[in-house]
Protein backbone atom coordinates (compact mmCIF):
# COMPACT_ATOMS: atom_id res chain seq x y z
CA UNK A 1 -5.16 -14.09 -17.56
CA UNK A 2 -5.29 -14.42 -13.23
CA UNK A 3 -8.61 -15.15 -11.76
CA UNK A 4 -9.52 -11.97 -11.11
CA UNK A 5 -9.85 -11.32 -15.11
CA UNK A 6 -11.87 -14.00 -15.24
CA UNK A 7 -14.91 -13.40 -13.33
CA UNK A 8 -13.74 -13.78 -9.57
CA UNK A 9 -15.65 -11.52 -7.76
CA UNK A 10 -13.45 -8.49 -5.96
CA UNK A 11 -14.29 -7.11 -2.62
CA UNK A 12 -14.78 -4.01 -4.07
CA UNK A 13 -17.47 -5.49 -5.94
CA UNK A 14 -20.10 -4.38 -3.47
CA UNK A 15 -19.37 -0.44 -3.84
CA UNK A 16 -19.95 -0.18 -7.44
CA UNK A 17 -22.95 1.84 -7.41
CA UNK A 18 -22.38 3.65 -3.96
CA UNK A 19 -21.90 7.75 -3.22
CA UNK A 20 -18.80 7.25 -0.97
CA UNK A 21 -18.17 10.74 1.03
CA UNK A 22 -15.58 12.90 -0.11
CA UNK A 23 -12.23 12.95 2.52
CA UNK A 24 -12.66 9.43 3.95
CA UNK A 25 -10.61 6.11 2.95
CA UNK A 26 -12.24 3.69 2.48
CA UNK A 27 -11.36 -0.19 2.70
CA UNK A 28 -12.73 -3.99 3.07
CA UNK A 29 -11.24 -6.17 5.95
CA UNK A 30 -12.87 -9.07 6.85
CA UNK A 31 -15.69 -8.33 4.63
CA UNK A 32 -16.86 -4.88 7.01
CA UNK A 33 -16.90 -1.85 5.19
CA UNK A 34 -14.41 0.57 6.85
CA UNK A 35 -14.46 4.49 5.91
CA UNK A 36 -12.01 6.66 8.12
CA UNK A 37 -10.83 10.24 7.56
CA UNK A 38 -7.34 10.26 6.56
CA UNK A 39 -5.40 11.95 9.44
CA UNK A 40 -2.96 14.30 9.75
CA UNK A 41 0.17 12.45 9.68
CA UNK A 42 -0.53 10.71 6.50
CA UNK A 43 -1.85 13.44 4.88
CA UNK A 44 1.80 15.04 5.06
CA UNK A 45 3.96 11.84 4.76
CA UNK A 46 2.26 10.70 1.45
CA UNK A 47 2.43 13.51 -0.64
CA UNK A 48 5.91 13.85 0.39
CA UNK A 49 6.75 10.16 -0.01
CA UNK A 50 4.72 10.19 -3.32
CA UNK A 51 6.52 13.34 -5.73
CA UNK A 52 9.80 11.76 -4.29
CA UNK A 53 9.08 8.26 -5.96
CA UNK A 54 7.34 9.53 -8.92
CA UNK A 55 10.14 11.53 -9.95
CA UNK A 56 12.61 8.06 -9.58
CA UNK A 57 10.32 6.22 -11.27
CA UNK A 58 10.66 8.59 -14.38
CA UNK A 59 8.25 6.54 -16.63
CA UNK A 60 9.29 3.34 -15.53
CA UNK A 61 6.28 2.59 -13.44
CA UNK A 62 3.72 4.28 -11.39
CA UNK A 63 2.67 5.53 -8.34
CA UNK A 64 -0.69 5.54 -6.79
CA UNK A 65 -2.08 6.71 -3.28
CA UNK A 66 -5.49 5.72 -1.98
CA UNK A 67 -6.65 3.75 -5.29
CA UNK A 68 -9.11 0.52 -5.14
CA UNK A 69 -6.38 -2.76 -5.80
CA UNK A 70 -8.21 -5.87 -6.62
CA UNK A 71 -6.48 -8.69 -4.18
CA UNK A 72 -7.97 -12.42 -4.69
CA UNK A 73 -10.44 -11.97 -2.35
CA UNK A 74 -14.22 -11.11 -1.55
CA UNK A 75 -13.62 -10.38 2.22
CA UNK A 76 -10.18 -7.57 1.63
CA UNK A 77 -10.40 -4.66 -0.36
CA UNK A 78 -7.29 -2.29 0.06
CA UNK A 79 -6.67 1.05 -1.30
CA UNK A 80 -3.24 1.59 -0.05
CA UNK A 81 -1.66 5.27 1.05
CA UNK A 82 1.27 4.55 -1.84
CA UNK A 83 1.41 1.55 -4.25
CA UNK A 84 3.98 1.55 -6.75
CA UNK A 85 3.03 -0.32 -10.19
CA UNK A 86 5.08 -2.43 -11.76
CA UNK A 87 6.27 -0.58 -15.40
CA UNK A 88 4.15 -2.33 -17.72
CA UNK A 89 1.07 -3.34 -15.81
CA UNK A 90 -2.05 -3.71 -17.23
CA UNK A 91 -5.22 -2.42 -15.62
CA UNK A 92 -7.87 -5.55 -15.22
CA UNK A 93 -11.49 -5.63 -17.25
CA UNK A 94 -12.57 -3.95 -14.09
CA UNK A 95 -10.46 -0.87 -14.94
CA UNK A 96 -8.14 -1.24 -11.58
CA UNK A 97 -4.70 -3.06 -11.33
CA UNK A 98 -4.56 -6.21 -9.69
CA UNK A 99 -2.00 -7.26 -6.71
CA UNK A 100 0.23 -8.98 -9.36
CA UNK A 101 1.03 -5.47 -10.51
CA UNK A 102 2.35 -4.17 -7.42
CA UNK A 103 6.28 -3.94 -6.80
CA UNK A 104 5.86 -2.18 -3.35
CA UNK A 105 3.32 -1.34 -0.86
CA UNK A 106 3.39 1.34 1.69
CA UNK A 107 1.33 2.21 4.34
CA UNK A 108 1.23 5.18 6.64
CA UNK A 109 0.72 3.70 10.36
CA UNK A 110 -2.14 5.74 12.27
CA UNK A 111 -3.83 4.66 15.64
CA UNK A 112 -6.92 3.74 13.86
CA UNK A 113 -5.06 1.77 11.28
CA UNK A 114 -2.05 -0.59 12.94
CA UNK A 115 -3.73 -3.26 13.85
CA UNK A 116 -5.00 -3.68 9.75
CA UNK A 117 -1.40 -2.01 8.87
CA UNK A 118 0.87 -4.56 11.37
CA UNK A 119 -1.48 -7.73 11.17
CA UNK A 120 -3.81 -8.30 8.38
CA UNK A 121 -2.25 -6.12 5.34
CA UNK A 122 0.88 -7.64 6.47
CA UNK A 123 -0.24 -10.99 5.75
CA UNK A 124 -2.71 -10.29 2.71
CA UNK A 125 -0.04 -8.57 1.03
CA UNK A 126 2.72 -11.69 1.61
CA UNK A 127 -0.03 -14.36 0.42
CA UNK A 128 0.24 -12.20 -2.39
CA UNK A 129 3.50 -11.99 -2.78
CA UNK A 130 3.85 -8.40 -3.22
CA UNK A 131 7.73 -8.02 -3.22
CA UNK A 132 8.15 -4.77 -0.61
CA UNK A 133 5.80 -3.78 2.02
CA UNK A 134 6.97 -0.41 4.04
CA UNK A 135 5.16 0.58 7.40
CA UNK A 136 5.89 4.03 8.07
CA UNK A 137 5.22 4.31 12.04
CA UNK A 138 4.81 8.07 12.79
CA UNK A 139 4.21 7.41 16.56
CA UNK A 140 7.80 5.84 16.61
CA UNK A 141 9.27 7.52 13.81
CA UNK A 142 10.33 4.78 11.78
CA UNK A 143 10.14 3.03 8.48
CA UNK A 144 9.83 -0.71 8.55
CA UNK A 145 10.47 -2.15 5.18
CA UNK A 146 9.51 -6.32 5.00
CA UNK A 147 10.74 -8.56 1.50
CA UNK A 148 10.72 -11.32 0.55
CA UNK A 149 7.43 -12.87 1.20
CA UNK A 150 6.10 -16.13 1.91
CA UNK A 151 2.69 -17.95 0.56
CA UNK A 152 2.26 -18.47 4.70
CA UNK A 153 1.79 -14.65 5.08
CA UNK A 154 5.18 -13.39 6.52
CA UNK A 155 7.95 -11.61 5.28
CA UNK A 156 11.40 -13.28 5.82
CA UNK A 157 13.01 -9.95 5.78
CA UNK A 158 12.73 -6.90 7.65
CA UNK A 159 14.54 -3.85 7.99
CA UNK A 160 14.16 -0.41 10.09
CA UNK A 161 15.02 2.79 9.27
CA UNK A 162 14.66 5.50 11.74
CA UNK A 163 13.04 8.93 10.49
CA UNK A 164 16.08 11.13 9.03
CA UNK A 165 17.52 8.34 7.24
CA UNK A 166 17.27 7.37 3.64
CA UNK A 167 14.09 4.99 3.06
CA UNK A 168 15.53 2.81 0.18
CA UNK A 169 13.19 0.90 -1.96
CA UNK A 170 14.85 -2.04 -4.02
CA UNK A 171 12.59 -2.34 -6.64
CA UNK A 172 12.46 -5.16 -10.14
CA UNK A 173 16.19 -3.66 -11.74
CA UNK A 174 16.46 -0.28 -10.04
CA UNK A 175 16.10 1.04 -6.43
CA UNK A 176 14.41 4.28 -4.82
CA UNK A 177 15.50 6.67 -2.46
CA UNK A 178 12.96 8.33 -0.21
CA UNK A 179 14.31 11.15 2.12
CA UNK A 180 12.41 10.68 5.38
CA UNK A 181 14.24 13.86 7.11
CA UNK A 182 10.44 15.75 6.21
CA UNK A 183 8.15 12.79 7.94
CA UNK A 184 6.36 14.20 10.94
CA UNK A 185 6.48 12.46 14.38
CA UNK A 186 2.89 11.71 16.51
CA UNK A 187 4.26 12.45 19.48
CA UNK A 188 1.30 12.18 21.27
């Protein structure tokens, strides 16, 4: 049983009884309530990222996009654009998986979202050792994919793949190929 099982409070603690608005993501960072309308970019890579995994994964995990994660903290509340579950994970007594059933983590880059994409998910998601953290970087067209983290909030590997080339995603006994030939450039 983690802490979170056991009565830590989550960050998403504080929106249990609110009427969120339909279209807008909505996360904790630093304990400030953050809604913003996914845009355009994300919309397409994600769905396209998402039926690509999901068909790897072929019942041996799951795949999740824009669902509340419970991370050990009050302050950070992430939902993020593609979380892959670990096969066998257990939802919490809250009803939502916990970081410590996450095998990979990515996030689609925006302008309203790289400093929490870049900075503090990086680190949050290190600290909790969350095995594979992808940035997918429209503006500059590549995937960025970061293992093996550290308790001190860094990854000690990176890698980047430029759009058109096979994302691969070395998960717990198998790996994932995401074709990234589809992913549209910002180019603005």
């Amino acid at each position: 049983m983690t802490a979170m099982e056991i009565g830590t409070p989550s960050a998403w603690d504080v929106l249990e009884s609110a009427n969120l608005p339909n279209g807008y993501r909505v996360e904790i960072t630093a304990g400030k309530i953050i809604m913003t309308p996914q845009g355009e970019h994300q919309w397409k890579v994600i769905p396209h990222a998402a039926s690509q995994i999901d068909r790897q994964l072929a019942g041996h995990g799951d795949i999740l996009s824009n669902v509340m994660i419970d991370f050990p903290s009050i302050l950070y509340g992430y939902a993020p654009d593609l979380a892959i579950i670990a096969p066998g994970a257990e939802r919490n007594s809250r009803g939502r998986y916990a970081w410590h059933s996450l095998e990979a983590v990515i996030e689609v880059a925006s302008a309203s979202t790289r400093d929490n994409d870049f900075q503090k998910k990086f680190r949050m998601y290190a600290e909790c050792g969350i095995p594979l953290y992808v940035i997918v970087d429209p503006s500059d067209g590549t995937c960025t994919t970061h293992s093996r983290p550290t308790r001190t909030g860094t990854y000690a590997e990176q890698d980047r793949i430029p759009f058109g080339e096979d994302l691969v995603l070395p998960l717990e006994g198998r790996e994932i190929v995401v074709a990234t030939d589809g992913f549209p450039r910002d180019r603005r």
